[in-house]
PDB file of N, CA and C in Angstrom:
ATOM      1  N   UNK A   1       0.848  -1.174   0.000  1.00  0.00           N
ATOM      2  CA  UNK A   1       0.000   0.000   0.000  1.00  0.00           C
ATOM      3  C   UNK A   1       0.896   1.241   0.000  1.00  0.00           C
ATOM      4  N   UNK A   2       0.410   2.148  -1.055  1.00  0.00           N
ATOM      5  CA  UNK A   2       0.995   3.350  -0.482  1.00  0.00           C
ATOM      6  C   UNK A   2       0.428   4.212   0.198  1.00  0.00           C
ATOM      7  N   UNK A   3       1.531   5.357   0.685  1.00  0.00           N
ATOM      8  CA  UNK A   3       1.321   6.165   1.470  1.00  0.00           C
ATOM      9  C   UNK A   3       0.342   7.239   1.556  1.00  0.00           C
ATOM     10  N   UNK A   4      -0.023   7.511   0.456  1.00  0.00           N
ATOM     11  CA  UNK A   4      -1.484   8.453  -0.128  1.00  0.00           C
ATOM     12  C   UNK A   4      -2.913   7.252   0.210  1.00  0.00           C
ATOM     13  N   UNK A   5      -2.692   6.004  -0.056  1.00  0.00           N
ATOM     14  CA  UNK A   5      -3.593   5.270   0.163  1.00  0.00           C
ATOM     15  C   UNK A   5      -3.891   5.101   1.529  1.00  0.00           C
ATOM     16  N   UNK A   6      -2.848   5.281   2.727  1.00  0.00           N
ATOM     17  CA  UNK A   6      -2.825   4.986   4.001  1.00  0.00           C
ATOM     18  C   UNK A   6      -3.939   6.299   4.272  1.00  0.00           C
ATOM     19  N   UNK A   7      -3.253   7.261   3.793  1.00  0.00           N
ATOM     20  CA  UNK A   7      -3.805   8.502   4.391  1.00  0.00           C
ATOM     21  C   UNK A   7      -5.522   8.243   4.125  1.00  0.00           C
ATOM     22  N   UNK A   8      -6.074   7.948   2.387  1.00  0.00           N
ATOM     23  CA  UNK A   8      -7.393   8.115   2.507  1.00  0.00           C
ATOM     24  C   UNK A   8      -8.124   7.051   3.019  1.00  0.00           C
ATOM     25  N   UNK A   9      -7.538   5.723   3.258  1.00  0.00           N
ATOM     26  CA  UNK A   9      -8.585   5.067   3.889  1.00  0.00           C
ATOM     27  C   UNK A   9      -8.869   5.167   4.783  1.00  0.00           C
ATOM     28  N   UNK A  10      -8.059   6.200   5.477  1.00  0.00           N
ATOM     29  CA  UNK A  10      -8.191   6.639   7.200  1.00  0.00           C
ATOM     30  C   UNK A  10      -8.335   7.615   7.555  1.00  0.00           C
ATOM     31  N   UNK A  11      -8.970   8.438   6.654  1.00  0.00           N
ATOM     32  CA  UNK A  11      -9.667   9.889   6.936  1.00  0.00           C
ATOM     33  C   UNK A  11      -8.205  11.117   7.603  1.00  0.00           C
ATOM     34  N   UNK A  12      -6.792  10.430   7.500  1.00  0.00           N
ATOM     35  CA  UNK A  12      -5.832  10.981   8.149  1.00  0.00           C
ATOM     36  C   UNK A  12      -5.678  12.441   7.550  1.00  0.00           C
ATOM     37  N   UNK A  13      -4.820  12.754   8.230  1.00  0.00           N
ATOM     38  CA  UNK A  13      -4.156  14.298   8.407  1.00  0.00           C
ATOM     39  C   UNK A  13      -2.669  13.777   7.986  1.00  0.00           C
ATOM     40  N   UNK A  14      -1.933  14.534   7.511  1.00  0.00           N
ATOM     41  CA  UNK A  14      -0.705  14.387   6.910  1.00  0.00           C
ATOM     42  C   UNK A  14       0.258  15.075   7.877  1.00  0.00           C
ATOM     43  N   UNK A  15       0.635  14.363   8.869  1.00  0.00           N
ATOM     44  CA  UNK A  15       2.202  15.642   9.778  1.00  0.00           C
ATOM     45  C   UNK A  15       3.032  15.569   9.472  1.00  0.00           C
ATOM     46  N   UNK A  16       3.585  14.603   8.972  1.00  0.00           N
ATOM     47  CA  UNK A  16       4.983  14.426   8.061  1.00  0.00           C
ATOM     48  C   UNK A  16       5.113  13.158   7.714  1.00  0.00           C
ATOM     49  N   UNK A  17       5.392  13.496   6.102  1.00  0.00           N
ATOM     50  CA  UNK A  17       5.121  12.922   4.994  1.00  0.00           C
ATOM     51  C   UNK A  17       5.613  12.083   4.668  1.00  0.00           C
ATOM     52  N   UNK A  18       5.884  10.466   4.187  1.00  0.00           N
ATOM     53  CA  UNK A  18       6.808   9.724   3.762  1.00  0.00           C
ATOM     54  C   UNK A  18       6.058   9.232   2.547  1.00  0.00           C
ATOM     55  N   UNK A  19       6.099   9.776   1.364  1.00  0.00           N
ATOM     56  CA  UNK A  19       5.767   9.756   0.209  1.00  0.00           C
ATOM     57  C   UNK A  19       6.090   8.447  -0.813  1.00  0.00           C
ATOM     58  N   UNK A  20       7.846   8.116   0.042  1.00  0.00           N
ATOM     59  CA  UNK A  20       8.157   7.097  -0.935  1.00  0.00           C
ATOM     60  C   UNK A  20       7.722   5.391  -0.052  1.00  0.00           C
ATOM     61  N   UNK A  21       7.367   5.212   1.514  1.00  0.00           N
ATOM     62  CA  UNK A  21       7.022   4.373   1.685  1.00  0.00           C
ATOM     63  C   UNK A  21       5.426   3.603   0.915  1.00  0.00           C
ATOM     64  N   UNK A  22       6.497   1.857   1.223  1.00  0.00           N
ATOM     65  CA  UNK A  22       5.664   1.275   0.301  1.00  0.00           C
ATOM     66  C   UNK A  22       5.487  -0.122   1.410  1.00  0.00           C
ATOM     67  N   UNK A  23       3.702   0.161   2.086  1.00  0.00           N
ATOM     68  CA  UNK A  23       3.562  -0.570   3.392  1.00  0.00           C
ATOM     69  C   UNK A  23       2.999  -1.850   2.927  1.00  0.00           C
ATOM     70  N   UNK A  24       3.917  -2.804   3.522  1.00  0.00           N
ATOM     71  CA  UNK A  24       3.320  -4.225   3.438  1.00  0.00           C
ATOM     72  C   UNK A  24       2.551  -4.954   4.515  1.00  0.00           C
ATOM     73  N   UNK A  25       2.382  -4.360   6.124  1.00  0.00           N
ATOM     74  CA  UNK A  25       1.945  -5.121   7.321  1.00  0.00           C
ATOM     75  C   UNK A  25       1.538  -3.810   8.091  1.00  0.00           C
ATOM     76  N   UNK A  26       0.628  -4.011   9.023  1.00  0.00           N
ATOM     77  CA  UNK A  26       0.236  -2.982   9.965  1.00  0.00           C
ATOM     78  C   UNK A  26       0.457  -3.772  11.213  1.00  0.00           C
ATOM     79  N   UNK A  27       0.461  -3.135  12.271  1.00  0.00           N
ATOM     80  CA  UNK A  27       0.538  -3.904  13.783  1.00  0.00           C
ATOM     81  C   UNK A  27      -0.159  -2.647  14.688  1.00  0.00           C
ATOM     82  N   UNK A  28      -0.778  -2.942  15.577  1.00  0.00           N
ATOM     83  CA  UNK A  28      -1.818  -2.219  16.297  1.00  0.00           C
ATOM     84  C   UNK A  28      -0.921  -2.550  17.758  1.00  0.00           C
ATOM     85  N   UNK A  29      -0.851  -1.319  18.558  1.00  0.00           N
ATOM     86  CA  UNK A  29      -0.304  -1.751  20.060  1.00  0.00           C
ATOM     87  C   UNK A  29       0.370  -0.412  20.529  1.00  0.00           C
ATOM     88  N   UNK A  30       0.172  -0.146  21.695  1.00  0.00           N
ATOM     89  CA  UNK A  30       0.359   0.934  22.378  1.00  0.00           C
ATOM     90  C   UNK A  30       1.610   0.215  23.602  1.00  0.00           C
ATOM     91  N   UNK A  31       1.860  -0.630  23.845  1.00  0.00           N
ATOM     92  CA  UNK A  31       3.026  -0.584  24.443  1.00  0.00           C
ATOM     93  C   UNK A  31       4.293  -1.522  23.749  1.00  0.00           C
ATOM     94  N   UNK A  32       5.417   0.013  24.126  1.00  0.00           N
ATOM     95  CA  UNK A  32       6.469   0.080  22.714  1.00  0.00           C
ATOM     96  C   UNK A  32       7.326  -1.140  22.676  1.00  0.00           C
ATOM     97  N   UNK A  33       7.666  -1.598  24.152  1.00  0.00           N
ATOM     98  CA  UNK A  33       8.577  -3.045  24.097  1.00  0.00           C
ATOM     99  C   UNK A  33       7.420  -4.008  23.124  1.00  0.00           C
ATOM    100  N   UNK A  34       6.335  -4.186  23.186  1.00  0.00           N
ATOM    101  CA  UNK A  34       5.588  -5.470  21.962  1.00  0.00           C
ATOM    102  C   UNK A  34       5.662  -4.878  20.954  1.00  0.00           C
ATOM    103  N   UNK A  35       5.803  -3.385  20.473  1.00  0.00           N
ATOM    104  CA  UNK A  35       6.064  -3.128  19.403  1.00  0.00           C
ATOM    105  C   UNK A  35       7.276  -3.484  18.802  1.00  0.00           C
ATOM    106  N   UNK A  36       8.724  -3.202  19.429  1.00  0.00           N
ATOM    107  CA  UNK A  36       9.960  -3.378  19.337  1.00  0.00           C
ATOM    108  C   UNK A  36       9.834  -4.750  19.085  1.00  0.00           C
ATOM    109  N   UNK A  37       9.465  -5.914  19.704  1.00  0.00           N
ATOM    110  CA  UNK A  37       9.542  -7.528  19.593  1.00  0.00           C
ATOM    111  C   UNK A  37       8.363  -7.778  18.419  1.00  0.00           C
ATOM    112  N   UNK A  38       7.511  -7.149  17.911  1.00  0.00           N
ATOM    113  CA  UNK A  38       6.707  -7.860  16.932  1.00  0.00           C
ATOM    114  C   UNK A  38       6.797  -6.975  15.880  1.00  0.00           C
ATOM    115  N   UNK A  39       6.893  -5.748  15.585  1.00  0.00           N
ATOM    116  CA  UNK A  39       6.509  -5.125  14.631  1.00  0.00           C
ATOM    117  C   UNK A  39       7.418  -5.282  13.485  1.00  0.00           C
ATOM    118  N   UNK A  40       7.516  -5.636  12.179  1.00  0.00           N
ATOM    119  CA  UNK A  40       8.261  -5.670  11.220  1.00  0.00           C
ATOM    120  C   UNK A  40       8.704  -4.563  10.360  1.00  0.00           C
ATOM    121  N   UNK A  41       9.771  -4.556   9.306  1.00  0.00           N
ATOM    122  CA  UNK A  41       9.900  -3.586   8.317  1.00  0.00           C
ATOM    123  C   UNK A  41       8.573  -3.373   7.354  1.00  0.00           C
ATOM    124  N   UNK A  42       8.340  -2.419   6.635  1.00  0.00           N
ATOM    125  CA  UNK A  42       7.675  -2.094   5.764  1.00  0.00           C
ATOM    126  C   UNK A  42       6.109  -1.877   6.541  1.00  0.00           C
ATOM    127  N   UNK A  43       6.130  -1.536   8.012  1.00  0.00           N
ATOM    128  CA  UNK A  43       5.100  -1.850   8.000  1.00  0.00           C
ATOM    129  C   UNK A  43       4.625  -0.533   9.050  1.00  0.00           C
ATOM    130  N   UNK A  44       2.921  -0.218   9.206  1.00  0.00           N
ATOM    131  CA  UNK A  44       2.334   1.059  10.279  1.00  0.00           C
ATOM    132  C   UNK A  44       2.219   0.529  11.314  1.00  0.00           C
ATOM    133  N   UNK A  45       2.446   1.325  12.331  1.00  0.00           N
ATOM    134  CA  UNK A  45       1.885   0.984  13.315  1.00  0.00           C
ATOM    135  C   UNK A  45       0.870   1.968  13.877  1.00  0.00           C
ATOM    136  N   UNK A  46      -0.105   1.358  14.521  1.00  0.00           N
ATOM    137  CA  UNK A  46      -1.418   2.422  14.462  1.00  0.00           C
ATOM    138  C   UNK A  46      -1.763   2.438  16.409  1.00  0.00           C
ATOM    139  N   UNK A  47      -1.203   3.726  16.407  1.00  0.00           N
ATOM    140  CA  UNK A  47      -1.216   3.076  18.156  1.00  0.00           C
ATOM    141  C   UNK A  47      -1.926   5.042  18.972  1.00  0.00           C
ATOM    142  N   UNK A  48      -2.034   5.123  19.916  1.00  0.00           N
ATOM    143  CA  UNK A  48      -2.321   6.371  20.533  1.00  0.00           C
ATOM    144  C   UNK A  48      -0.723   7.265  21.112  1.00  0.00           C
ATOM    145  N   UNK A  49       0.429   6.541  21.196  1.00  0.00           N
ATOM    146  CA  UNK A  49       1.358   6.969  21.421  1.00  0.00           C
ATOM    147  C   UNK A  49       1.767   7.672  21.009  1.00  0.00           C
ATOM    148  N   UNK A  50       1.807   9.034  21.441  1.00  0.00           N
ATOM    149  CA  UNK A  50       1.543  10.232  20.551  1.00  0.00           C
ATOM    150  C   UNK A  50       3.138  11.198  21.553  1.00  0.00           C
ATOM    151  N   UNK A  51       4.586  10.391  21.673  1.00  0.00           N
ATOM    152  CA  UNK A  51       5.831  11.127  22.007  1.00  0.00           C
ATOM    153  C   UNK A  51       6.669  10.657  21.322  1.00  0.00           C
ATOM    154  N   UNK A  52       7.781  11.207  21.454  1.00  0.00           N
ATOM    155  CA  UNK A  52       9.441  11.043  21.034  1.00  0.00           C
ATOM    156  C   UNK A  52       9.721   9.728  21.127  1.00  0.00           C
ATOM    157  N   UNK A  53       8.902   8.436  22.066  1.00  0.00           N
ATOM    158  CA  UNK A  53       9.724   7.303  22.480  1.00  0.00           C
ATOM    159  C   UNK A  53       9.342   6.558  21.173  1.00  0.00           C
ATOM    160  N   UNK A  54       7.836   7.112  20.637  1.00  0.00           N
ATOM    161  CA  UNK A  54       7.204   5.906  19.750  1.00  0.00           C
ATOM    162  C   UNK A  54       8.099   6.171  18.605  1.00  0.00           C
ATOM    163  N   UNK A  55       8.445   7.523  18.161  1.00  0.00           N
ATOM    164  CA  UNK A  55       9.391   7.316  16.728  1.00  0.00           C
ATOM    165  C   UNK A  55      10.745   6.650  16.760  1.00  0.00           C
ATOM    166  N   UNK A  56      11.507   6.764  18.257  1.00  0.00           N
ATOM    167  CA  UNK A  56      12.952   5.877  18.500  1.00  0.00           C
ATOM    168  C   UNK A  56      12.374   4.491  18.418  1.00  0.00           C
ATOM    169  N   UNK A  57      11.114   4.268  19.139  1.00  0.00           N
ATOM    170  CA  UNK A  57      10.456   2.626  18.530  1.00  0.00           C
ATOM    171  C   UNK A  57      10.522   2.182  17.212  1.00  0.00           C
ATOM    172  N   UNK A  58      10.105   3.106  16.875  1.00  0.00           N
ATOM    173  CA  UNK A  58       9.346   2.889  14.793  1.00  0.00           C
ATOM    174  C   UNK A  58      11.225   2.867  14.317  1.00  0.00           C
ATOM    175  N   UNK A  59      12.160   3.627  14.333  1.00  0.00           N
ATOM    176  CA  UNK A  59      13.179   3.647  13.663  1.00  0.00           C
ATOM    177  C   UNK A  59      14.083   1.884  13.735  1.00  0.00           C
ATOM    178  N   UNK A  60      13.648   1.551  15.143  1.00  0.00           N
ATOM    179  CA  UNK A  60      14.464   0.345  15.727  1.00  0.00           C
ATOM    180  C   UNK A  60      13.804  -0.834  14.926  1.00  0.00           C
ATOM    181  N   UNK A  61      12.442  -0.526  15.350  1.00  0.00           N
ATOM    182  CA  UNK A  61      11.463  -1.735  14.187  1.00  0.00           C
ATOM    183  C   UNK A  61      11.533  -1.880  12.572  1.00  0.00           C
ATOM    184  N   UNK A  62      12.029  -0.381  12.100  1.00  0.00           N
ATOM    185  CA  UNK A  62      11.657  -0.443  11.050  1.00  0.00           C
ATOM    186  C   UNK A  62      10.465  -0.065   9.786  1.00  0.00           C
ATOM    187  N   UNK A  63       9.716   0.699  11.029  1.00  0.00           N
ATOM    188  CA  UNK A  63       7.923   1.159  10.803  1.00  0.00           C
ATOM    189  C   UNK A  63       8.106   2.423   9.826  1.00  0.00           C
ATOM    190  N   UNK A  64       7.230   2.494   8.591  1.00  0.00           N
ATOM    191  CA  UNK A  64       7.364   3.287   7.865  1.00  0.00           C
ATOM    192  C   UNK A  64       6.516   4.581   8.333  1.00  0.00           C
ATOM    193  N   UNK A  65       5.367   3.927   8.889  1.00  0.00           N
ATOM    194  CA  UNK A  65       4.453   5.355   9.463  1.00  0.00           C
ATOM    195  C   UNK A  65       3.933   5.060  10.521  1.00  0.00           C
ATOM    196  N   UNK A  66       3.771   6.202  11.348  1.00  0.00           N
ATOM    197  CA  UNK A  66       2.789   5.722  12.424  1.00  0.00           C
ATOM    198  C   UNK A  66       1.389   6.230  12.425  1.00  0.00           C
ATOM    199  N   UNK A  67       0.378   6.181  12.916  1.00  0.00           N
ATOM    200  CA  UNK A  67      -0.843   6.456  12.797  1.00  0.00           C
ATOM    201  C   UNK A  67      -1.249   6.725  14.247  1.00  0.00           C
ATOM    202  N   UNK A  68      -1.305   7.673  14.644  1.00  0.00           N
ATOM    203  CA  UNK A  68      -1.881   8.497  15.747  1.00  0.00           C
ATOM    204  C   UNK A  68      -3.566   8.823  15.961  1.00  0.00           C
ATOM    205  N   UNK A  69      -4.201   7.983  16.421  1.00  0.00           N
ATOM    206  CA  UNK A  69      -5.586   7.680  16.594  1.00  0.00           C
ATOM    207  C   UNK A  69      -6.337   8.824  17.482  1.00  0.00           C
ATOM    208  N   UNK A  70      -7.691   8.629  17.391  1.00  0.00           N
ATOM    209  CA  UNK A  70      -8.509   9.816  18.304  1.00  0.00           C
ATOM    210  C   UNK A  70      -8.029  10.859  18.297  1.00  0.00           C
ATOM    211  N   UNK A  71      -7.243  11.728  16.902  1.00  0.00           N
ATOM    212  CA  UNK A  71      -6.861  12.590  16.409  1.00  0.00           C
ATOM    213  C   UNK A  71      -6.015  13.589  17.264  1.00  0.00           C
ATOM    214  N   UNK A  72      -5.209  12.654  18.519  1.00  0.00           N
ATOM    215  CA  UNK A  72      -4.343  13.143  19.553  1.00  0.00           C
ATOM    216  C   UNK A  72      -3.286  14.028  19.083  1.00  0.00           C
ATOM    217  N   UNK A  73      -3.428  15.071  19.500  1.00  0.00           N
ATOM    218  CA  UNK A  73      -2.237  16.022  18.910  1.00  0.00           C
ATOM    219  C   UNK A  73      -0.353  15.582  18.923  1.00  0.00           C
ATOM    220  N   UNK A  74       0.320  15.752  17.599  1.00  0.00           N
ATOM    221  CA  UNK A  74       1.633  15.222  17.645  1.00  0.00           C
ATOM    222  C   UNK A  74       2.626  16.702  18.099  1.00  0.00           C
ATOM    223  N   UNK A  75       2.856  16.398  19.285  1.00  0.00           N
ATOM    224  CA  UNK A  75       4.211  17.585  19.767  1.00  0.00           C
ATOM    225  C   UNK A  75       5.326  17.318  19.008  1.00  0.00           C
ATOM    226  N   UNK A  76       5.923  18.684  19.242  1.00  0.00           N
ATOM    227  CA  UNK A  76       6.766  19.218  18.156  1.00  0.00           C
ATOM    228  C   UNK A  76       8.422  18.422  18.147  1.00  0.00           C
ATOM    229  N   UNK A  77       8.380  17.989  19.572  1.00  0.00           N
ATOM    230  CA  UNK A  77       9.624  17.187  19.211  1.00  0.00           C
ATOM    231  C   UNK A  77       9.504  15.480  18.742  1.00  0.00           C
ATOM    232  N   UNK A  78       7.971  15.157  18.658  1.00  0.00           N
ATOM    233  CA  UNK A  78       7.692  14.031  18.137  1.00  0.00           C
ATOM    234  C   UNK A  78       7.975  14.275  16.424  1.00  0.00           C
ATOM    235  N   UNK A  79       7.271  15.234  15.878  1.00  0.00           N
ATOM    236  CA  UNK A  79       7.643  15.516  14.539  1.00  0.00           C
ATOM    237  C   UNK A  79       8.735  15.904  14.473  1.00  0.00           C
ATOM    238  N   UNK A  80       9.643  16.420  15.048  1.00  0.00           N
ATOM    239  CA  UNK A  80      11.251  16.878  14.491  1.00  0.00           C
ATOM    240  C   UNK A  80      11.921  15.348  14.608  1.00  0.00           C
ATOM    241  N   UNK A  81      11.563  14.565  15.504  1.00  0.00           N
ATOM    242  CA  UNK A  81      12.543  13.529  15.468  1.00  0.00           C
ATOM    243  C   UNK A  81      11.565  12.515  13.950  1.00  0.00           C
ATOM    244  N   UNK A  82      10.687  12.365  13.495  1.00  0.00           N
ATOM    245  CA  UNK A  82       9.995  11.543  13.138  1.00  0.00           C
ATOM    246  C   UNK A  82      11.127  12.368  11.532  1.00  0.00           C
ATOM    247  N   UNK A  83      10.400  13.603  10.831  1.00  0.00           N
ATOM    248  CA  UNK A  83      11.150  14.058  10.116  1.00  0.00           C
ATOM    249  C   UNK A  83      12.993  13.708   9.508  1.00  0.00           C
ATOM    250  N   UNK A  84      13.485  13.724  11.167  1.00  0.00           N
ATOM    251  CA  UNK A  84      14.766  13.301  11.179  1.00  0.00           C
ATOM    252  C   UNK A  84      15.162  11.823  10.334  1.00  0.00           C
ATOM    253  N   UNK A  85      14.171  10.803  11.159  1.00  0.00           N
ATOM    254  CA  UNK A  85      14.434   9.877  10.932  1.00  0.00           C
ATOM    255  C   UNK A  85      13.836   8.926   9.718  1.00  0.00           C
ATOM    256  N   UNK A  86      13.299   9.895   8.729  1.00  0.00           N
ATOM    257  CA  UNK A  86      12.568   9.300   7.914  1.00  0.00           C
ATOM    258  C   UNK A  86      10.675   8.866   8.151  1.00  0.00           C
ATOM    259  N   UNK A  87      10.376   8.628   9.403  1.00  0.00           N
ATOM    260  CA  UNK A  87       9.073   7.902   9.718  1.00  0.00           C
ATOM    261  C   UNK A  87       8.397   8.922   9.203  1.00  0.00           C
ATOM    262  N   UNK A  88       7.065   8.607   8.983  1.00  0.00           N
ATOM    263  CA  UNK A  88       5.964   9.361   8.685  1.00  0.00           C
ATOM    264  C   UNK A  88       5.450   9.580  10.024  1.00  0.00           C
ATOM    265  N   UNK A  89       3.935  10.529  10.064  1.00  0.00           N
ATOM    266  CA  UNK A  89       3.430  10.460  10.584  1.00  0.00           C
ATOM    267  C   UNK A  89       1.882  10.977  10.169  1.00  0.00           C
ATOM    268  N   UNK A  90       0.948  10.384  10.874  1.00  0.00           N
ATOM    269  CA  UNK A  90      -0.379  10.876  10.514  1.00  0.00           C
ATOM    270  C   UNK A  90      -1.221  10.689  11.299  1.00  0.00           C
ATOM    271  N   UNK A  91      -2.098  11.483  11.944  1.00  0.00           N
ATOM    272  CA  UNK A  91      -3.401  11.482  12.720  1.00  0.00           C
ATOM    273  C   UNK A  91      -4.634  11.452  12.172  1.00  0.00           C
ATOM    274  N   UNK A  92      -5.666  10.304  13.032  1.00  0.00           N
ATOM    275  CA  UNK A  92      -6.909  10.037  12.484  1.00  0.00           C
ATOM    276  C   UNK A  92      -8.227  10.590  13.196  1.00  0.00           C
ATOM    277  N   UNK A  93      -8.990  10.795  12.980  1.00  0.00           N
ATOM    278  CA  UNK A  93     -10.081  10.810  14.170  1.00  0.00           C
ATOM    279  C   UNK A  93     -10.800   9.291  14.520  1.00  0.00           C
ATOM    280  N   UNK A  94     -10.269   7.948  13.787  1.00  0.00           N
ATOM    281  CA  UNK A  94     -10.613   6.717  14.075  1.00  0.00           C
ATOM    282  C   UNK A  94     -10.043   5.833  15.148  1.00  0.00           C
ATOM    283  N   UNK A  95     -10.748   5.079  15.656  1.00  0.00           N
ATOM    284  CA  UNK A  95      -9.859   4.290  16.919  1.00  0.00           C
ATOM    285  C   UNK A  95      -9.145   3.532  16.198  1.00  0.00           C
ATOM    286  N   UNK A  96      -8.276   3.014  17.201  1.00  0.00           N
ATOM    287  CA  UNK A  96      -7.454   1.680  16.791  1.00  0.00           C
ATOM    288  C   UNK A  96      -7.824   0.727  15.812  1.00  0.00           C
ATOM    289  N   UNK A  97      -9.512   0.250  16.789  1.00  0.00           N
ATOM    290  CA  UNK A  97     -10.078  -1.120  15.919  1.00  0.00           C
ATOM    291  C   UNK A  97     -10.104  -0.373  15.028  1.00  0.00           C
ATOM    292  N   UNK A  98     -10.648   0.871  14.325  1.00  0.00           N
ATOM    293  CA  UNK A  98     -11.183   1.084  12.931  1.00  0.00           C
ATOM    294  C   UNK A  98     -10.053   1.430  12.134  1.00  0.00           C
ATOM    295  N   UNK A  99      -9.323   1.325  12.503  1.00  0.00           N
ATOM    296  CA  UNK A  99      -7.880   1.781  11.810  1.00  0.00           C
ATOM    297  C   UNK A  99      -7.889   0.522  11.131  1.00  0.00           C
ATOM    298  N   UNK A 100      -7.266  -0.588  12.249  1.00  0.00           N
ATOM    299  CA  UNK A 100      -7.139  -2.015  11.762  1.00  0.00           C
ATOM    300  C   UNK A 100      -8.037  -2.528  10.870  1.00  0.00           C
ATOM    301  N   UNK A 101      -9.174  -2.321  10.825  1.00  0.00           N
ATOM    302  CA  UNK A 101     -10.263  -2.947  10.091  1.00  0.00           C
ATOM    303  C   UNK A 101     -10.227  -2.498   8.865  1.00  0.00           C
ATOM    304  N   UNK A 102      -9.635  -1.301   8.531  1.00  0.00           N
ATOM    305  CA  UNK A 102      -9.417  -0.481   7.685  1.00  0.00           C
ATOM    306  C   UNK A 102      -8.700  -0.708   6.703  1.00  0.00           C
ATOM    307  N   UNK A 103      -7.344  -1.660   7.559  1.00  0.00           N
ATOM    308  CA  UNK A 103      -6.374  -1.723   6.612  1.00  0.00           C
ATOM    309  C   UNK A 103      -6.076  -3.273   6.862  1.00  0.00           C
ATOM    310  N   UNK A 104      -7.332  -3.487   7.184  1.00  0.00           N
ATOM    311  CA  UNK A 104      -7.374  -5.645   7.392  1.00  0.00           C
ATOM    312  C   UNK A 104      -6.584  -5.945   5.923  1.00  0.00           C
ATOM    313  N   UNK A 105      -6.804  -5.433   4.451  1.00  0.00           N
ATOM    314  CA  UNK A 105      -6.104  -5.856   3.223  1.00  0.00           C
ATOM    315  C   UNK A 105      -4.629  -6.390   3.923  1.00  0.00           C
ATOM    316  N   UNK A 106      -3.982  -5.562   4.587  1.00  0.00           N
ATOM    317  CA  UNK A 106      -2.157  -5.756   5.131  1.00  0.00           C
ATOM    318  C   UNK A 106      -1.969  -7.310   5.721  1.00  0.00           C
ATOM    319  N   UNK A 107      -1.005  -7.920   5.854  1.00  0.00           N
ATOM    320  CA  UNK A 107      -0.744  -8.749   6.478  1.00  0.00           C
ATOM    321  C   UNK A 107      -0.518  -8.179   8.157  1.00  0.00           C
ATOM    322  N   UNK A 108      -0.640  -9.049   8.990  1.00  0.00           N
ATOM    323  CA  UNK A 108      -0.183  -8.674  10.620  1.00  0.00           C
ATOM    324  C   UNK A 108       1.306  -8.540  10.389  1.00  0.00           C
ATOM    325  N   UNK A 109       1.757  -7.595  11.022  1.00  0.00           N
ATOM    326  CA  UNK A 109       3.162  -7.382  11.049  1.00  0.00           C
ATOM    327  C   UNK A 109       3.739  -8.343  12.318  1.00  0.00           C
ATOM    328  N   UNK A 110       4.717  -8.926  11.603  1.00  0.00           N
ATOM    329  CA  UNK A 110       5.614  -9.864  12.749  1.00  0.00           C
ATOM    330  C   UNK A 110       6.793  -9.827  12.271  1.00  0.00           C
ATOM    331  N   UNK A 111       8.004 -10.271  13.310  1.00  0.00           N
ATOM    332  CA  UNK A 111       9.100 -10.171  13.104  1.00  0.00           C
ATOM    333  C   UNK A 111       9.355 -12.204  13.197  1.00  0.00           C
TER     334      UNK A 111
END
């Protein structure tokens, strides 16, 4: 899936952009050690973790975007490091489940 596709099936907001990711798996989870142990390359993670720790997560995993749910505002040093490091980012006004359900097409991301 691409990254324009992530955005419209999920009603998202664009905070910073990763244009050239090309997502193969999503993984749903708000605490970052099961993210770090399950989440794979090429893939979103769609979680409420909305600081600095979740993008040092996403870089270690490998996560092309993250998806910031219940349209929780992203602080500014979450986007400077996300920017830095390549990750995307985008906020939804959808929960988790509807995120996932959303993008059920993906495989589950596993390592």
């Amino acid at each position: 899936m691409k990254f324009n596709e992530l955005v419209e099936k999920l009603q998202a907001t664009v905070v910073v952009p990763n244009e050239d990711a090309e997502i193969t798996s999503a993984y749903t989870g708000d605490l970052l050690s099961d993210v770090m142990g399950h989440c794979g390359d090429s893939s979103v993670l769609i979680t409420v973790q909305n600081h600095l720790n979740a993008v040092a997560v996403c870089t270690l995993a490998g996560v092309e975007v993250v998806v910031i749910c219940h349209s929780r505002p992203v602080p500014d040093d979450m986007r400077e490091a996300a920017e830095r490091e390549g990750v995307g980012i985008v906020t939804t006004p959808l929960s988790q489940f509807a995120c996932s359900v959303a993008l059920s097409s993906l495989q589950p991301s596993s390592k």
